[in-house]
Protein backbone atom coordinates (compact mmCIF):
# COMPACT_ATOMS: atom_id res chain seq x y z
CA UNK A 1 -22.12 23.36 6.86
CA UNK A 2 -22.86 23.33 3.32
CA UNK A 3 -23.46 20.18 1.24
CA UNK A 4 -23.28 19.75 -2.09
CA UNK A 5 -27.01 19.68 -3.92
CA UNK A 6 -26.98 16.21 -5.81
CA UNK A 7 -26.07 13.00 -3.46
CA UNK A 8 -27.00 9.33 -4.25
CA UNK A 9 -29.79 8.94 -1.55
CA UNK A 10 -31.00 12.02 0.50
CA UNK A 11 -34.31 11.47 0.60
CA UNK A 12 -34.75 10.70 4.24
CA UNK A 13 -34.28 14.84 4.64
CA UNK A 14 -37.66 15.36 2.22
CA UNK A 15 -39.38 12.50 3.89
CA UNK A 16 -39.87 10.70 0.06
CA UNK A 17 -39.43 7.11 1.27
CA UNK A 18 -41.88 7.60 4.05
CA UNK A 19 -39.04 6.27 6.69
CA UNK A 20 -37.87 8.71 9.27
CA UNK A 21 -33.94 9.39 10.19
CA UNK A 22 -34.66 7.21 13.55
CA UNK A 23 -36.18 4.07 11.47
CA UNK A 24 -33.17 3.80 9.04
CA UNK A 25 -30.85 4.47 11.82
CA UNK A 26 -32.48 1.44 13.44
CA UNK A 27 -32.53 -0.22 9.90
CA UNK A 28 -28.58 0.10 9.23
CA UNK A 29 -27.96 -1.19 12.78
CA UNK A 30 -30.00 -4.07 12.56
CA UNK A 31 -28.85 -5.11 9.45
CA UNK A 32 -25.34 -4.64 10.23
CA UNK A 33 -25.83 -7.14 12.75
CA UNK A 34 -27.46 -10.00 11.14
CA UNK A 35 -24.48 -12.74 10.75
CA UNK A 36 -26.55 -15.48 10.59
CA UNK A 37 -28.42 -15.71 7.58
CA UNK A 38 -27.78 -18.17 5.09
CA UNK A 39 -26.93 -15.81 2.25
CA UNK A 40 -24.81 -13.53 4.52
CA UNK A 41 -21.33 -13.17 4.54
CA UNK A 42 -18.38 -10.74 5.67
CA UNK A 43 -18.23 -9.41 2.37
CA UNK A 44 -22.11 -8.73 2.39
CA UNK A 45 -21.94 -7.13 5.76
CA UNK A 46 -18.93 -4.40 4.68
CA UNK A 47 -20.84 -3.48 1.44
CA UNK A 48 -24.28 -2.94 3.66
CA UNK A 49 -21.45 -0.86 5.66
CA UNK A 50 -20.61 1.51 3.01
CA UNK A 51 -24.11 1.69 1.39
CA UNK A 52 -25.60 2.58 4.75
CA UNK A 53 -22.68 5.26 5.25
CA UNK A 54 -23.30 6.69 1.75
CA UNK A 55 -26.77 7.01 2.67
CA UNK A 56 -27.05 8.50 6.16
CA UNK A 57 -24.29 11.27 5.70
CA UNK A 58 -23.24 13.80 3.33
CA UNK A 59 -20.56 11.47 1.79
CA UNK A 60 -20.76 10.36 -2.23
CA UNK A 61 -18.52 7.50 -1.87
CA UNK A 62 -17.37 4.77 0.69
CA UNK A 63 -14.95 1.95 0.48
CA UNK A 64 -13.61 -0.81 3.21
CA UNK A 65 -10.11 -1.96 3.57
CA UNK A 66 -9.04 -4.51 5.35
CA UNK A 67 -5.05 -5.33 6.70
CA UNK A 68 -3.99 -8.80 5.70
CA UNK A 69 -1.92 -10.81 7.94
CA UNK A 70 1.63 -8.63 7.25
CA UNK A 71 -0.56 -5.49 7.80
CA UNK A 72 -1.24 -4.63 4.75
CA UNK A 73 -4.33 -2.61 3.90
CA UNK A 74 -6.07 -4.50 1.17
CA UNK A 75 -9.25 -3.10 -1.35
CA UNK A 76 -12.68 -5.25 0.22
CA UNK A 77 -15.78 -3.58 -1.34
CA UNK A 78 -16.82 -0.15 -2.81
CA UNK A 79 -19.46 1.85 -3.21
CA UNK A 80 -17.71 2.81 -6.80
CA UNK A 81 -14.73 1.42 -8.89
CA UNK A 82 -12.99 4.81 -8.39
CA UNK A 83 -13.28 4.45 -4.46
CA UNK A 84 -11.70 1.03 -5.42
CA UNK A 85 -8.89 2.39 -7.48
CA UNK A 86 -8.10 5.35 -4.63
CA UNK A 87 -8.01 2.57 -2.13
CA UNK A 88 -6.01 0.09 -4.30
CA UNK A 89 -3.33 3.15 -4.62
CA UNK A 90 -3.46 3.78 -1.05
CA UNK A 91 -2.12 0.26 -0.04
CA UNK A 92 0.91 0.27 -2.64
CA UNK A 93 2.29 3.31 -1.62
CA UNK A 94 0.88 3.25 1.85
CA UNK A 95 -0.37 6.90 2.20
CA UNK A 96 -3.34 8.05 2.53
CA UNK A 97 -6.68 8.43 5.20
CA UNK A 98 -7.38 4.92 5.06
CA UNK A 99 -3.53 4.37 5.98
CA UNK A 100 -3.24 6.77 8.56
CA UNK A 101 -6.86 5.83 10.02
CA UNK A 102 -6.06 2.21 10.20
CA UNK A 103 -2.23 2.89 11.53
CA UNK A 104 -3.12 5.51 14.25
CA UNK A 105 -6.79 3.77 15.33
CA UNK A 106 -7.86 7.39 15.15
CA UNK A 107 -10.67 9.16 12.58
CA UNK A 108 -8.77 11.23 9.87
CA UNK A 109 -9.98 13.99 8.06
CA UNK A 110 -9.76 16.27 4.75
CA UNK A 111 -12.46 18.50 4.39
CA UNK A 112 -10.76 20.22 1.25
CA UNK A 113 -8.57 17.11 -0.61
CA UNK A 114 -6.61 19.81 -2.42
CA UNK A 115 -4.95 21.35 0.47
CA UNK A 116 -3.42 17.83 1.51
CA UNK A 117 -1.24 17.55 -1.52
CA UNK A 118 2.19 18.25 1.46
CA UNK A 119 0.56 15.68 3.64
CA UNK A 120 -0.38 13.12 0.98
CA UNK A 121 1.81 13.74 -1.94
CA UNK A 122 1.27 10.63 -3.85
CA UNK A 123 -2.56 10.39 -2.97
CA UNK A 124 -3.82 13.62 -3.61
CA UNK A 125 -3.37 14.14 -6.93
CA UNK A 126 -4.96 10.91 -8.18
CA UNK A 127 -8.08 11.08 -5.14
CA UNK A 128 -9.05 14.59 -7.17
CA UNK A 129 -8.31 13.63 -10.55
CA UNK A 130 -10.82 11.14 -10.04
CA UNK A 131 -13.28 13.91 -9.06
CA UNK A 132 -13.22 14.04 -4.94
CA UNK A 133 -12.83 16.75 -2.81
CA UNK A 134 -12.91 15.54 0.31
CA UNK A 135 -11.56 12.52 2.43
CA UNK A 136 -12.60 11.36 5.58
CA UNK A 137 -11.40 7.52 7.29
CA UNK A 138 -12.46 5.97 10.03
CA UNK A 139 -10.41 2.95 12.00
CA UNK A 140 -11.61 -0.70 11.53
CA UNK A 141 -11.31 -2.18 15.28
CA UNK A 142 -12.59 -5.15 16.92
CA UNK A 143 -11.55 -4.39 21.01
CA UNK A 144 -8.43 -2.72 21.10
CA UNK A 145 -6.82 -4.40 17.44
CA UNK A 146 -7.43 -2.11 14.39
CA UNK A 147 -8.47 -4.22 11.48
CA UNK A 148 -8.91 -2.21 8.62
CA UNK A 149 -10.50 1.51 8.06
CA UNK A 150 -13.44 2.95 6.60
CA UNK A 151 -13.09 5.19 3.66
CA UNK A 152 -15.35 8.23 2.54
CA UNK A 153 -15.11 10.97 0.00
CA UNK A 154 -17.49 13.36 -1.22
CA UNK A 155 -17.53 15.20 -4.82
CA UNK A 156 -17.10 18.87 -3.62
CA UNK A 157 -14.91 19.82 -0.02
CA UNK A 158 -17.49 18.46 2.81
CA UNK A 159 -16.56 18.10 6.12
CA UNK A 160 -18.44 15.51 8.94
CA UNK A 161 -20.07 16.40 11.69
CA UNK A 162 -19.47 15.56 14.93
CA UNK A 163 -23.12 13.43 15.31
CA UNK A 164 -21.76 12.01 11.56
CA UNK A 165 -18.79 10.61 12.90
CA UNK A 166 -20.12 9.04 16.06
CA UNK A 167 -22.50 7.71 13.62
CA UNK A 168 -20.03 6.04 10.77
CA UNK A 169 -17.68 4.40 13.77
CA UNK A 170 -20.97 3.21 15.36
CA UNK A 171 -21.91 1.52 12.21
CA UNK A 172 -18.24 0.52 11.56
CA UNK A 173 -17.74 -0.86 14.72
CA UNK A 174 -21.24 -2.96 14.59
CA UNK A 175 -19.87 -4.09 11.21
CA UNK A 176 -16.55 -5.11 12.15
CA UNK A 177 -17.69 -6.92 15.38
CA UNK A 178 -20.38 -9.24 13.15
CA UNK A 179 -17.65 -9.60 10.49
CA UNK A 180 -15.37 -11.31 13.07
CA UNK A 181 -18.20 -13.05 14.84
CA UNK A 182 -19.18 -14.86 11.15
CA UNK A 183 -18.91 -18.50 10.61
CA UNK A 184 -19.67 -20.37 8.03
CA UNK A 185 -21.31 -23.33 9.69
CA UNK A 186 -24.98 -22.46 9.68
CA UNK A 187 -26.50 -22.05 13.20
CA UNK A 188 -28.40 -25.23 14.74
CA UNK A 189 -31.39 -25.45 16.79
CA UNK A 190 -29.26 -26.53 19.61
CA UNK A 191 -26.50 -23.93 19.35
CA UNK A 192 -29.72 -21.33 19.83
CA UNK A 193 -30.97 -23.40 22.45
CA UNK A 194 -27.43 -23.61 24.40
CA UNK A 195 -26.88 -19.78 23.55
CA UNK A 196 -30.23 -18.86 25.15
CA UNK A 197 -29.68 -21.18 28.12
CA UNK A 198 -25.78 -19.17 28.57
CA UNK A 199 -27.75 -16.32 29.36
CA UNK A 200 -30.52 -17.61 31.23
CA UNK A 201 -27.85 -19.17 33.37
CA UNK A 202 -26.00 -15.52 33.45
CA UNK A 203 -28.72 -14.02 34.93
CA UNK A 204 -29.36 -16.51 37.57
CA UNK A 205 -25.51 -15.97 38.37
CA UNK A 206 -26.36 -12.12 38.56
CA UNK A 207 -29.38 -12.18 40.44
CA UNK A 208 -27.68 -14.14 42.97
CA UNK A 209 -24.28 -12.13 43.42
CA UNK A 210 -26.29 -9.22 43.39
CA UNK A 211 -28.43 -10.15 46.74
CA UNK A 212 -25.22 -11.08 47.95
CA UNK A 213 -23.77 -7.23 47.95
CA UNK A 214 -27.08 -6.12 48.31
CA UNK A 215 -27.83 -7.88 51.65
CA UNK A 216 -23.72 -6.90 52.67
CA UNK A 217 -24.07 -2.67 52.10
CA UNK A 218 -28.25 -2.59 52.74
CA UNK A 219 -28.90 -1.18 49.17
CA UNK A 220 -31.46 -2.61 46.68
CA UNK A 221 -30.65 -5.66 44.14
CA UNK A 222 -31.17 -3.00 41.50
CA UNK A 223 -28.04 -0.98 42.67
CA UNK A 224 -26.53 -3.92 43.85
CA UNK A 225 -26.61 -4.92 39.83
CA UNK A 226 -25.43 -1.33 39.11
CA UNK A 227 -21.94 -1.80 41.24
CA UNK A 228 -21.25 -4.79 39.97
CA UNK A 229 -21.37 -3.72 36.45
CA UNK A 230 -19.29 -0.50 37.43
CA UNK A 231 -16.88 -2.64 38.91
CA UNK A 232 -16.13 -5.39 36.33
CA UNK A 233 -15.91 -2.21 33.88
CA UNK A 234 -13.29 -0.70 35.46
CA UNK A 235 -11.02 -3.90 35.49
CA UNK A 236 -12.11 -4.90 31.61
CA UNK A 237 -14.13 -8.11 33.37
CA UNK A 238 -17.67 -9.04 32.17
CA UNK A 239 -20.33 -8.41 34.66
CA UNK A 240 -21.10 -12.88 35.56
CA UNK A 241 -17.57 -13.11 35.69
CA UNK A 242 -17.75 -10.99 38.53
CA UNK A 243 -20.60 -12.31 39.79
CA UNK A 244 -19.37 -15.89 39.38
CA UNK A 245 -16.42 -14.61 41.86
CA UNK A 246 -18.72 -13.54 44.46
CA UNK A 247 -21.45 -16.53 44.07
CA UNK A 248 -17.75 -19.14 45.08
CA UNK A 249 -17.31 -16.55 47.41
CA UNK A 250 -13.42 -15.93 45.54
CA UNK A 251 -14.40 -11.78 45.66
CA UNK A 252 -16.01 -10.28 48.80
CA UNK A 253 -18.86 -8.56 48.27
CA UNK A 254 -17.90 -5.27 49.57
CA UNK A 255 -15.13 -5.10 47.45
CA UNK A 256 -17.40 -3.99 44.70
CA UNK A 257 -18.63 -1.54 46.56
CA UNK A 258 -16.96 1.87 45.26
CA UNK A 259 -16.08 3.04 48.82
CA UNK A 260 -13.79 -0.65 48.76
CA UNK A 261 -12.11 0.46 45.16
């Protein structure tokens, strides 16, 4: 794949910032994920978003939009006022990547822009007289409900790779997920304390529902704890919910068991 020479922030391929690929992976995860600060916000958390997706891939631009509550896609932050104006354009005529990302909850792609001009008729035109030649969107979801889409175009035709797009819907889906869990109410002592006991409690739950099916099929806790998991999976349940079932003795344990399924 060839990428263009120039791009805003490359340098983790030279090694000039001293920071490996695997420590600014980490970097844009954990950051992505921090909703609880007092000077974060969802609209801080999208632009790290599109920064961080400029920055790991061979993309020159990134935007976020988000659908309002008719389903509108809707301009949020840009790495550039001409992503801005593409993605303004793309809501009023509804056409476009982002449109077709956020309406099929599937990744869309346009390695050359100027070849779309029969599939985007409207967008086209305007995305490469703004200087792009390439388009690329990725869905916006929180569970199974699309919320939005990511948007990225690059200067010259530049397709994604495979790794790249597992990457930008990792990052998009971290984002979304702490965008939704946001609250404005700062986070007390207690809610931490309450939080931590939740999952201290959890466990306890876990531990105990897995000696149950452990002790029932002769296997170890460990793969005991393993089943269980499996099992609530399959049915879209959360592994102490399960485990709460078999602790009031409302699920036998040898139902989890895959030989019972």
């Amino acid at each position: 794949m060839t990428r263009p020479a120039a791009r805003q922030d490359r340098s983790w391929e030279t090694g000039d910032t001293g920071m490996n690929r695997e420590l600014q992976l980490t970097e844009a995860f954990v950051s992505l994920t921090d909703n609880t600060a007092d000077d974060v916000d969802p609209l801080v958390l999208l632009r790290r978003l599109v920064d961080h997706s400029v920055r790991l891939t061979g993309m020159d631009a990134a935007g976020v939009m988000l659908a309002n509550a008719r389903g509108r896609l809707r301009p949020v932050c840009a790495t550039s006022d001409l992503v801005e104006v593409t993605e303004m354009f793309q809501g009023q005529i509804s056409q476009g990547p982002c449109v077709d990302a956020y309406t099929t909850g599937e990744p869309v792609h346009a390695d050359t822009l100027a070849d779309q001009t029969a599939r985007w008729p409207a967008f086209t035109p305007l995305a490469t007289a703004a200087g792009y030649g390439a388009a690329h969107a990725l869905p916006l979801r929180i569970r199974h409900q699309r919320v939005g889409a990511l948007n990225l175009l690059a200067h010259t035709p530049t397709p994604l790779t495979e790794p790249e797009v597992r990457l930008l819907q990792g990052l998009a889906d971290t984002a979304t997920t702490a965008v939704i869990g946001w609250t404005a109410d700062p986070l007390r002592s207690f809610d931490v304390v309450t939080r931590i006991q939740a999952a201290l409690s959890g466990k306890a739950v876990l531990d105990t529902a897995a000696g149950m099916i452990a002790a029932t099929a002769g296997i170890t806790p460990s793969q005991a704890v393993r089943h269980l998991i499996s099992y609530a999976t399959a049915r879209g349940q959360r592994p102490t919910e399960v485990a709460g079932q078999l602790v009031r003795r409302t699920l036998p344990p040898e139902s989890v068991m895959p030989s019972a399924r």
